[in-house]
Each structure stands twice: as C-alpha cells, then as structure tokens.
PDB file of N, CA and C in Angstrom:
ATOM      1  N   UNK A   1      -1.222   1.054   3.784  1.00  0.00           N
ATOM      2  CA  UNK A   1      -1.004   0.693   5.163  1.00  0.00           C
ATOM      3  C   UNK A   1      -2.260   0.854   5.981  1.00  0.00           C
ATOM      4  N   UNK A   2      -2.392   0.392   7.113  1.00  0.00           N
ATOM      5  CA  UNK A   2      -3.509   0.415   7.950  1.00  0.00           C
ATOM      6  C   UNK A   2      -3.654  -1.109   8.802  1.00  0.00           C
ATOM      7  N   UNK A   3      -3.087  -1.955   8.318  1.00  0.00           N
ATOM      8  CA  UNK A   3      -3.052  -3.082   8.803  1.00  0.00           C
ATOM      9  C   UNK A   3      -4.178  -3.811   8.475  1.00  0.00           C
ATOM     10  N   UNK A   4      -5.326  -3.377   7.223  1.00  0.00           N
ATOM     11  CA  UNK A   4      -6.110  -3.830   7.231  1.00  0.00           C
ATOM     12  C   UNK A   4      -7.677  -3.419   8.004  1.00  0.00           C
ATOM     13  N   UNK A   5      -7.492  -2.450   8.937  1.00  0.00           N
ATOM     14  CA  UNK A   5      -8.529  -2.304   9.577  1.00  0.00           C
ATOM     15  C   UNK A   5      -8.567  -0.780   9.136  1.00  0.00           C
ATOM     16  N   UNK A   6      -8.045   0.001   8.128  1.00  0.00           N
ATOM     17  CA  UNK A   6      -8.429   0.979   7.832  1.00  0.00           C
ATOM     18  C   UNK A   6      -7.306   1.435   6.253  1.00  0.00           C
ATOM     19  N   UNK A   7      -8.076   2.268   5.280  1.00  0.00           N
ATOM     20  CA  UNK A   7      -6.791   2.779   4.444  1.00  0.00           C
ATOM     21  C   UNK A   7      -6.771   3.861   4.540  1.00  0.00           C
ATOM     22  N   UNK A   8      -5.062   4.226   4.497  1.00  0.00           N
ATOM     23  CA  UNK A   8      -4.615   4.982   4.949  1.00  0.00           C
ATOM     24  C   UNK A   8      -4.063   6.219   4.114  1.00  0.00           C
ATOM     25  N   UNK A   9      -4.412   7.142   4.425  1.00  0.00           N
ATOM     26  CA  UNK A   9      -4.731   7.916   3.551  1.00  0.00           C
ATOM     27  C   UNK A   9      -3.441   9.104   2.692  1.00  0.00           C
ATOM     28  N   UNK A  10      -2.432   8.779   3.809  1.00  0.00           N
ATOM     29  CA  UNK A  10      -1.473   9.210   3.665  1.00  0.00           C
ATOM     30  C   UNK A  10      -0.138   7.981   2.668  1.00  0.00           C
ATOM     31  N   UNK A  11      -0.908   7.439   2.761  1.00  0.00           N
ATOM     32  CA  UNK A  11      -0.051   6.446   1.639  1.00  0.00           C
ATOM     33  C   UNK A  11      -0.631   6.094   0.691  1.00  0.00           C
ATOM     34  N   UNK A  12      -1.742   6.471  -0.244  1.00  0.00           N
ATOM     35  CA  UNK A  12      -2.185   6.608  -1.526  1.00  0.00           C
ATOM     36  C   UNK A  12      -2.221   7.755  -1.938  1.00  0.00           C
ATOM     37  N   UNK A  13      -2.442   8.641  -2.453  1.00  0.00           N
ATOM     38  CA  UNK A  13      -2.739   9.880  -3.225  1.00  0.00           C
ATOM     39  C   UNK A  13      -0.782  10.215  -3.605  1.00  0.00           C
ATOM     40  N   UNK A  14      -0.330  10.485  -2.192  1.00  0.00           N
ATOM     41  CA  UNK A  14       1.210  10.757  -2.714  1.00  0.00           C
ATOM     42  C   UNK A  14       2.459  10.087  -2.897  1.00  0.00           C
ATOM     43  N   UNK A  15       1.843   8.382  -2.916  1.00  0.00           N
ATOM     44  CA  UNK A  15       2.679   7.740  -3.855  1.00  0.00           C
ATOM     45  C   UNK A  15       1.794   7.067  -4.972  1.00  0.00           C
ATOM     46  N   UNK A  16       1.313   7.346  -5.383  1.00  0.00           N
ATOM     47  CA  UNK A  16      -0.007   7.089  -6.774  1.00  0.00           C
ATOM     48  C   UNK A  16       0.857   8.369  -7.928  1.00  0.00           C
ATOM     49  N   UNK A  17       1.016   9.639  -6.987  1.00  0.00           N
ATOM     50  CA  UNK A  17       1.825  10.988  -7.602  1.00  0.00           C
ATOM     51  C   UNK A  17       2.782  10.850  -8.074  1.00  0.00           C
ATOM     52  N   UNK A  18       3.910   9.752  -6.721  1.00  0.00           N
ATOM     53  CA  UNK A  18       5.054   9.837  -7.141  1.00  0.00           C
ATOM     54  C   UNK A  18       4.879   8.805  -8.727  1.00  0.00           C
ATOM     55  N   UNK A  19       4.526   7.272  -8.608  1.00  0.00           N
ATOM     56  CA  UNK A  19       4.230   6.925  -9.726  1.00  0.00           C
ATOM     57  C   UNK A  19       3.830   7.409 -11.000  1.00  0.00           C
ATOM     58  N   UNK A  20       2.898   8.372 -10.625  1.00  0.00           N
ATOM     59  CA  UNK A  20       2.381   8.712 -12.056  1.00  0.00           C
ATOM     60  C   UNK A  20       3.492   9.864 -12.588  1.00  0.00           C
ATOM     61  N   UNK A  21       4.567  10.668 -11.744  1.00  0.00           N
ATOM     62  CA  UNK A  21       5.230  11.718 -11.703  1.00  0.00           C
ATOM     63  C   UNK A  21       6.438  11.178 -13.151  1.00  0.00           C
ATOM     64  N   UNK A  22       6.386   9.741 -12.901  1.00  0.00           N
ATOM     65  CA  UNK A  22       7.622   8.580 -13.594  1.00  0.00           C
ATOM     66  C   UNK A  22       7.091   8.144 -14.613  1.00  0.00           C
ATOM     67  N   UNK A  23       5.788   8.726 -14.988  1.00  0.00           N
ATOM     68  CA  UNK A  23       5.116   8.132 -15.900  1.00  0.00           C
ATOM     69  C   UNK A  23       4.322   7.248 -16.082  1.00  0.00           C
ATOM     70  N   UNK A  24       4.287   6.164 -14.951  1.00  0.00           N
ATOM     71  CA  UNK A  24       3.260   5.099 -15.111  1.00  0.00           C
ATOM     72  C   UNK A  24       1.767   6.038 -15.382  1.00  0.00           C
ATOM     73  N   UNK A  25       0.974   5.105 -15.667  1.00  0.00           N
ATOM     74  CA  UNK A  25      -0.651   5.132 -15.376  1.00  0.00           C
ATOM     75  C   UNK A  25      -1.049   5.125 -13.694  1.00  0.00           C
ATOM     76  N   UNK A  26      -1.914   5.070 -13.151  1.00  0.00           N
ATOM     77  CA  UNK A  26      -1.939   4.488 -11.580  1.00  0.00           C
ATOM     78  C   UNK A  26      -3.845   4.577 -11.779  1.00  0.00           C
ATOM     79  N   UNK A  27      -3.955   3.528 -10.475  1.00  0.00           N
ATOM     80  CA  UNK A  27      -5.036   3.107 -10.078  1.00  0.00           C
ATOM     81  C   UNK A  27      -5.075   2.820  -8.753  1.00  0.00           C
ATOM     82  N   UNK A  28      -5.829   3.387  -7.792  1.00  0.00           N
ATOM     83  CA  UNK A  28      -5.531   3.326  -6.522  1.00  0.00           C
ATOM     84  C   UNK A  28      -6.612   2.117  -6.159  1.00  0.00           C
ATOM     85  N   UNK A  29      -6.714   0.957  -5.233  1.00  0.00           N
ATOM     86  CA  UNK A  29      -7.957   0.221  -4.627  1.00  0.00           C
ATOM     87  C   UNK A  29      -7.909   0.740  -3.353  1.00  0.00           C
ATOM     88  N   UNK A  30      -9.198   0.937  -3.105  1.00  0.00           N
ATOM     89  CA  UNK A  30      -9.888   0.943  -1.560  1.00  0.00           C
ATOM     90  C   UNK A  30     -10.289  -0.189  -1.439  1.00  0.00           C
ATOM     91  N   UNK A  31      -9.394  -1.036  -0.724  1.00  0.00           N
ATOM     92  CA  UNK A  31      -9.836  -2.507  -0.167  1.00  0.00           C
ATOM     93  C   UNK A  31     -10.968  -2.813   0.913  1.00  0.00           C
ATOM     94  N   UNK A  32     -11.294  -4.041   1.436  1.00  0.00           N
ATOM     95  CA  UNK A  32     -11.864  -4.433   2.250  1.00  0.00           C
ATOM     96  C   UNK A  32     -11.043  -3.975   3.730  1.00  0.00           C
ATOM     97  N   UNK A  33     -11.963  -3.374   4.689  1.00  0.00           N
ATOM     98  CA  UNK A  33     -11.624  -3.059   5.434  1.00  0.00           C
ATOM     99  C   UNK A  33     -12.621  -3.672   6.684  1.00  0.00           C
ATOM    100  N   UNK A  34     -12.575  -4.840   7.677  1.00  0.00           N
ATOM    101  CA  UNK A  34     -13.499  -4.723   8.748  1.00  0.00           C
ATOM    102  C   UNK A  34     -13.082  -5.648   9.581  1.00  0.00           C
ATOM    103  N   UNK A  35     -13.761  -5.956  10.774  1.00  0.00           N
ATOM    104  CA  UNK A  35     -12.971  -6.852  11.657  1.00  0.00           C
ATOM    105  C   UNK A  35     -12.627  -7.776  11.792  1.00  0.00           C
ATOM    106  N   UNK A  36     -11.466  -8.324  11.890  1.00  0.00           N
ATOM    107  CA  UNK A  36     -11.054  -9.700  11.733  1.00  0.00           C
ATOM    108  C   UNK A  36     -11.759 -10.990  12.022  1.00  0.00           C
ATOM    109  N   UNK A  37     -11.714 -11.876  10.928  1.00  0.00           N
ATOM    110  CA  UNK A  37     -10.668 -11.996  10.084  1.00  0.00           C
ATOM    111  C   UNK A  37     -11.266 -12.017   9.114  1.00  0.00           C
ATOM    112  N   UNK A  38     -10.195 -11.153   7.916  1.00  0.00           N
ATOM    113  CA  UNK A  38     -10.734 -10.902   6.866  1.00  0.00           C
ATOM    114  C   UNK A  38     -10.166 -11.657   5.410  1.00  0.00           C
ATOM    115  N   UNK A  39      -9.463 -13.117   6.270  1.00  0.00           N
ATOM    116  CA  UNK A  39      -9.378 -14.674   5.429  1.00  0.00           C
ATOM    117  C   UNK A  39      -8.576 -14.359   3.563  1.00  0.00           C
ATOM    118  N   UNK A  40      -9.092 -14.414   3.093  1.00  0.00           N
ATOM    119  CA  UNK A  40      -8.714 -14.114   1.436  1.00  0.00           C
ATOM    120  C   UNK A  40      -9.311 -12.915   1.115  1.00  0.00           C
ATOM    121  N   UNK A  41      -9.821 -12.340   1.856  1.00  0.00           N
ATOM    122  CA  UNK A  41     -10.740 -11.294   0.956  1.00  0.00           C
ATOM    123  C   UNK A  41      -9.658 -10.160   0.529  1.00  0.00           C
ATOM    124  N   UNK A  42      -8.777  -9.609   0.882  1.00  0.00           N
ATOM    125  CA  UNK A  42      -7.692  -8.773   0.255  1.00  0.00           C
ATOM    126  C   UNK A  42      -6.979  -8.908  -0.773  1.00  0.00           C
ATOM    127  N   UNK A  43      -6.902 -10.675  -0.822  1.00  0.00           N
ATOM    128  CA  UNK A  43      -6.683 -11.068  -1.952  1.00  0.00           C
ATOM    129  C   UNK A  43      -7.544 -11.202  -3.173  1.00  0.00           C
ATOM    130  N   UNK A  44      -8.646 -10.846  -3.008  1.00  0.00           N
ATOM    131  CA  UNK A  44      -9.692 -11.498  -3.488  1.00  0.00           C
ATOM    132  C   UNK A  44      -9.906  -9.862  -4.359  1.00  0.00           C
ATOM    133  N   UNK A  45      -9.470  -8.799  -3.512  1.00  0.00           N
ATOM    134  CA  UNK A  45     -10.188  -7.673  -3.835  1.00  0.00           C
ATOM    135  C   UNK A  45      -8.842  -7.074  -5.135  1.00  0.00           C
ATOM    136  N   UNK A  46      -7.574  -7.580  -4.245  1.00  0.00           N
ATOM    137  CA  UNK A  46      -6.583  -7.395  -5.419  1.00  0.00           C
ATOM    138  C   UNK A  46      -6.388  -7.837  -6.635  1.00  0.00           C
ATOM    139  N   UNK A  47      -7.481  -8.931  -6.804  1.00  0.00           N
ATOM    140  CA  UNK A  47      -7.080  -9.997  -7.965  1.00  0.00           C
ATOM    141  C   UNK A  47      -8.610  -9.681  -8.923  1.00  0.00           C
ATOM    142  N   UNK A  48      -9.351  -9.192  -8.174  1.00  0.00           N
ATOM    143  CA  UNK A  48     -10.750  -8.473  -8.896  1.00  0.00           C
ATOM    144  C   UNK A  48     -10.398  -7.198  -9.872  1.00  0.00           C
ATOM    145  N   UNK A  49      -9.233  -6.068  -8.622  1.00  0.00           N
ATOM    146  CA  UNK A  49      -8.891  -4.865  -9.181  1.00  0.00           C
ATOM    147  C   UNK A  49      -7.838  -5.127 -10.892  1.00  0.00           C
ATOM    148  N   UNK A  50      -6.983  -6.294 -10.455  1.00  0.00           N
ATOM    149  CA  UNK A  50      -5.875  -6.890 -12.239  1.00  0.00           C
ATOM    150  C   UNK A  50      -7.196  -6.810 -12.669  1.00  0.00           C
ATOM    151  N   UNK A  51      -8.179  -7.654 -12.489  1.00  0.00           N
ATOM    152  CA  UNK A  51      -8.856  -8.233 -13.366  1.00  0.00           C
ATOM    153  C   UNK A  51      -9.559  -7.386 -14.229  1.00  0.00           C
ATOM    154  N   UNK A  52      -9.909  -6.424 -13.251  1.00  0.00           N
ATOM    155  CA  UNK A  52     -10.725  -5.506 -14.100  1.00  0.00           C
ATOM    156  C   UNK A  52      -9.908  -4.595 -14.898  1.00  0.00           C
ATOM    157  N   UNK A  53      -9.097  -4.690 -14.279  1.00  0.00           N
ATOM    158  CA  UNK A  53      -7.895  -3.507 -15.778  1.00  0.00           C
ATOM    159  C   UNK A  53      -7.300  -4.515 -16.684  1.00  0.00           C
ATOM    160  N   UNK A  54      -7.492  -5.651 -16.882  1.00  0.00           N
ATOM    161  CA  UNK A  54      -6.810  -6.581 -17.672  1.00  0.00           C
ATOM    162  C   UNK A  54      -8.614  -6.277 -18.833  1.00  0.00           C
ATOM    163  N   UNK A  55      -9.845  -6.896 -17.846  1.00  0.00           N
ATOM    164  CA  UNK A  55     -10.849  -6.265 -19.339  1.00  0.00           C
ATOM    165  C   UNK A  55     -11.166  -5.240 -19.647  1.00  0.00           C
ATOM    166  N   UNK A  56     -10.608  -4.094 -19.392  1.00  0.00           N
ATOM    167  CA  UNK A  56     -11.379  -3.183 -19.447  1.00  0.00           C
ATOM    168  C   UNK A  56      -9.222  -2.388 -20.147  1.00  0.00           C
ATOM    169  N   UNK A  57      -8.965  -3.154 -20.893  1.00  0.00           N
ATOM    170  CA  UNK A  57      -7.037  -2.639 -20.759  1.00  0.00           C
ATOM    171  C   UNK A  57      -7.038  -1.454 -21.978  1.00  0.00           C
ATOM    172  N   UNK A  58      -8.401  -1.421 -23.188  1.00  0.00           N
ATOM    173  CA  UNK A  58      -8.433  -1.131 -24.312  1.00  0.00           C
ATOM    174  C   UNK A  58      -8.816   0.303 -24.156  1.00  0.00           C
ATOM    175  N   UNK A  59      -9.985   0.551 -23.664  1.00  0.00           N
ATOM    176  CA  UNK A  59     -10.934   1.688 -22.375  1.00  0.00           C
ATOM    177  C   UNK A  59      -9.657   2.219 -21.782  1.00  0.00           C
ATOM    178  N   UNK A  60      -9.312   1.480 -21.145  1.00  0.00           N
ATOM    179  CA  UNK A  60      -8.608   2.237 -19.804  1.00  0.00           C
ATOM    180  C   UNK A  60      -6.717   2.557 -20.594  1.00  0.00           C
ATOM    181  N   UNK A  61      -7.181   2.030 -22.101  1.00  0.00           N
ATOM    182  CA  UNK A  61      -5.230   2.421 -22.278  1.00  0.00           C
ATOM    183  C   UNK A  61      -4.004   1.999 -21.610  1.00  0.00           C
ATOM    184  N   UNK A  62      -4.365   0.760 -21.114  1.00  0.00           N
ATOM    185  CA  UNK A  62      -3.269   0.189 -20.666  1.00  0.00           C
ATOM    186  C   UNK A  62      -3.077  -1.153 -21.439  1.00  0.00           C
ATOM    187  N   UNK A  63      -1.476  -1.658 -21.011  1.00  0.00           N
ATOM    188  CA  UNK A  63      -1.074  -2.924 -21.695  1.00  0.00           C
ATOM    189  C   UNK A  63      -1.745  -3.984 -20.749  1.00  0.00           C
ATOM    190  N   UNK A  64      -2.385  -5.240 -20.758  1.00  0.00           N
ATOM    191  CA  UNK A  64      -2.941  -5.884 -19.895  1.00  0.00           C
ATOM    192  C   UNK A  64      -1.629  -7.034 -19.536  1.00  0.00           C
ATOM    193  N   UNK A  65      -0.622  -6.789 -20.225  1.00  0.00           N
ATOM    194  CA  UNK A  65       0.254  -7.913 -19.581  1.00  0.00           C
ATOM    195  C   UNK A  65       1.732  -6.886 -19.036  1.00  0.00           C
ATOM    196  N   UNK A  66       1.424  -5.785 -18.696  1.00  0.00           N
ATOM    197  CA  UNK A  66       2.364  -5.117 -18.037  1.00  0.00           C
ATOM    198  C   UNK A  66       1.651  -4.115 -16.598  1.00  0.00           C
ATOM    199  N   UNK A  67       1.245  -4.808 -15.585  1.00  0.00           N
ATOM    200  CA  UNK A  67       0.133  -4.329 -14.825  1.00  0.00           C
ATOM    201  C   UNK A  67       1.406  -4.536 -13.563  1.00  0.00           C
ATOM    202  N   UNK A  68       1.590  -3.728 -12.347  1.00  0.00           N
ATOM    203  CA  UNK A  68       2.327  -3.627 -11.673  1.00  0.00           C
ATOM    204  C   UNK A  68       1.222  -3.581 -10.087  1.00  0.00           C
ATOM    205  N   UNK A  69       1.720  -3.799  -9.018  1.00  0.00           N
ATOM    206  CA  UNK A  69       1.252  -3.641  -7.824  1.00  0.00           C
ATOM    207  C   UNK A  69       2.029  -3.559  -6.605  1.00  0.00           C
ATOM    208  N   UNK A  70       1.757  -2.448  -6.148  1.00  0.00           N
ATOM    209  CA  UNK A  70       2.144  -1.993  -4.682  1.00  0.00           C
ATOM    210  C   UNK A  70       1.391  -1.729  -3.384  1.00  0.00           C
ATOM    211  N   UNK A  71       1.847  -2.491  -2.341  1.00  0.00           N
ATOM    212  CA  UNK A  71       0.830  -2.181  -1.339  1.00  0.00           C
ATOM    213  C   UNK A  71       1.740  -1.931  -0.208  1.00  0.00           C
ATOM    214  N   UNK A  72       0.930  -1.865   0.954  1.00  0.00           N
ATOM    215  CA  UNK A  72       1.666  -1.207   2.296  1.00  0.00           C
ATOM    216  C   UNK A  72       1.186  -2.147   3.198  1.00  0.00           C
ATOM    217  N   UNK A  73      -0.169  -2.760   3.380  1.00  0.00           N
ATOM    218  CA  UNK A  73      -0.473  -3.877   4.227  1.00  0.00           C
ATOM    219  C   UNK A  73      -0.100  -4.906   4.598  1.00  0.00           C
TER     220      UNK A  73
END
C-alpha cells in the first residue's frame, strides 16, 4: 500500500510472515515509487520481479510455474 508514492512498511515484512508462517517461500519488491505519473512502470517492475524468479527458479528453489502475487496498491 502507499498508493504508489511510497511503500509501506507496515504491509510487507508482516504479511511476507504471515505467508511464509503457511509455508510458502516469499519475496518482497520495493517498487517504483515517484511522482506522477508513473504510466506502466509498476507493471513493468512486477513483471521484471516473475521474471527474475522464473530464471533464477533452480538458485532460488522455487517451482517457476507456481509463482503467486500480492499487492496492496
């Protein structure tokens, strides 16, 4: 959450916890944050973050076709 103009700090670390508490893996992004308008770039930063755990799935011990995402923005 933050609306974009900031992340918020109280909504990553202790639901990243609760996730990982259930067992998932977790990976938190610190997105693009600055003054409007910030057009595709959130998308841009979310689809960089799959991407990089999709090459990197072997390293990082994850399945690359079971990748999940949650946001607040």
């Amino acid at each position: 959450g933050g609306g974009y103009e900031r992340c918020s700090a109280r909504e990553t670390d202790p639901v990243a916890m609760q996730f990982l508490q259930a067992g998932y893996q977790v990976f938190s992004l610190l997105y693009t944050v600055s003054p409007a308008p910030l057009r595709w770039q959130p998308m841009i930063d979310a689809a960089g973050a799959i991407l990089h755990l999709r090459r990197n799935a072997a390293r990082l011990r994850v399945d690359p076709f079971k990748v999940a995402v949650c946001g607040f923005s």
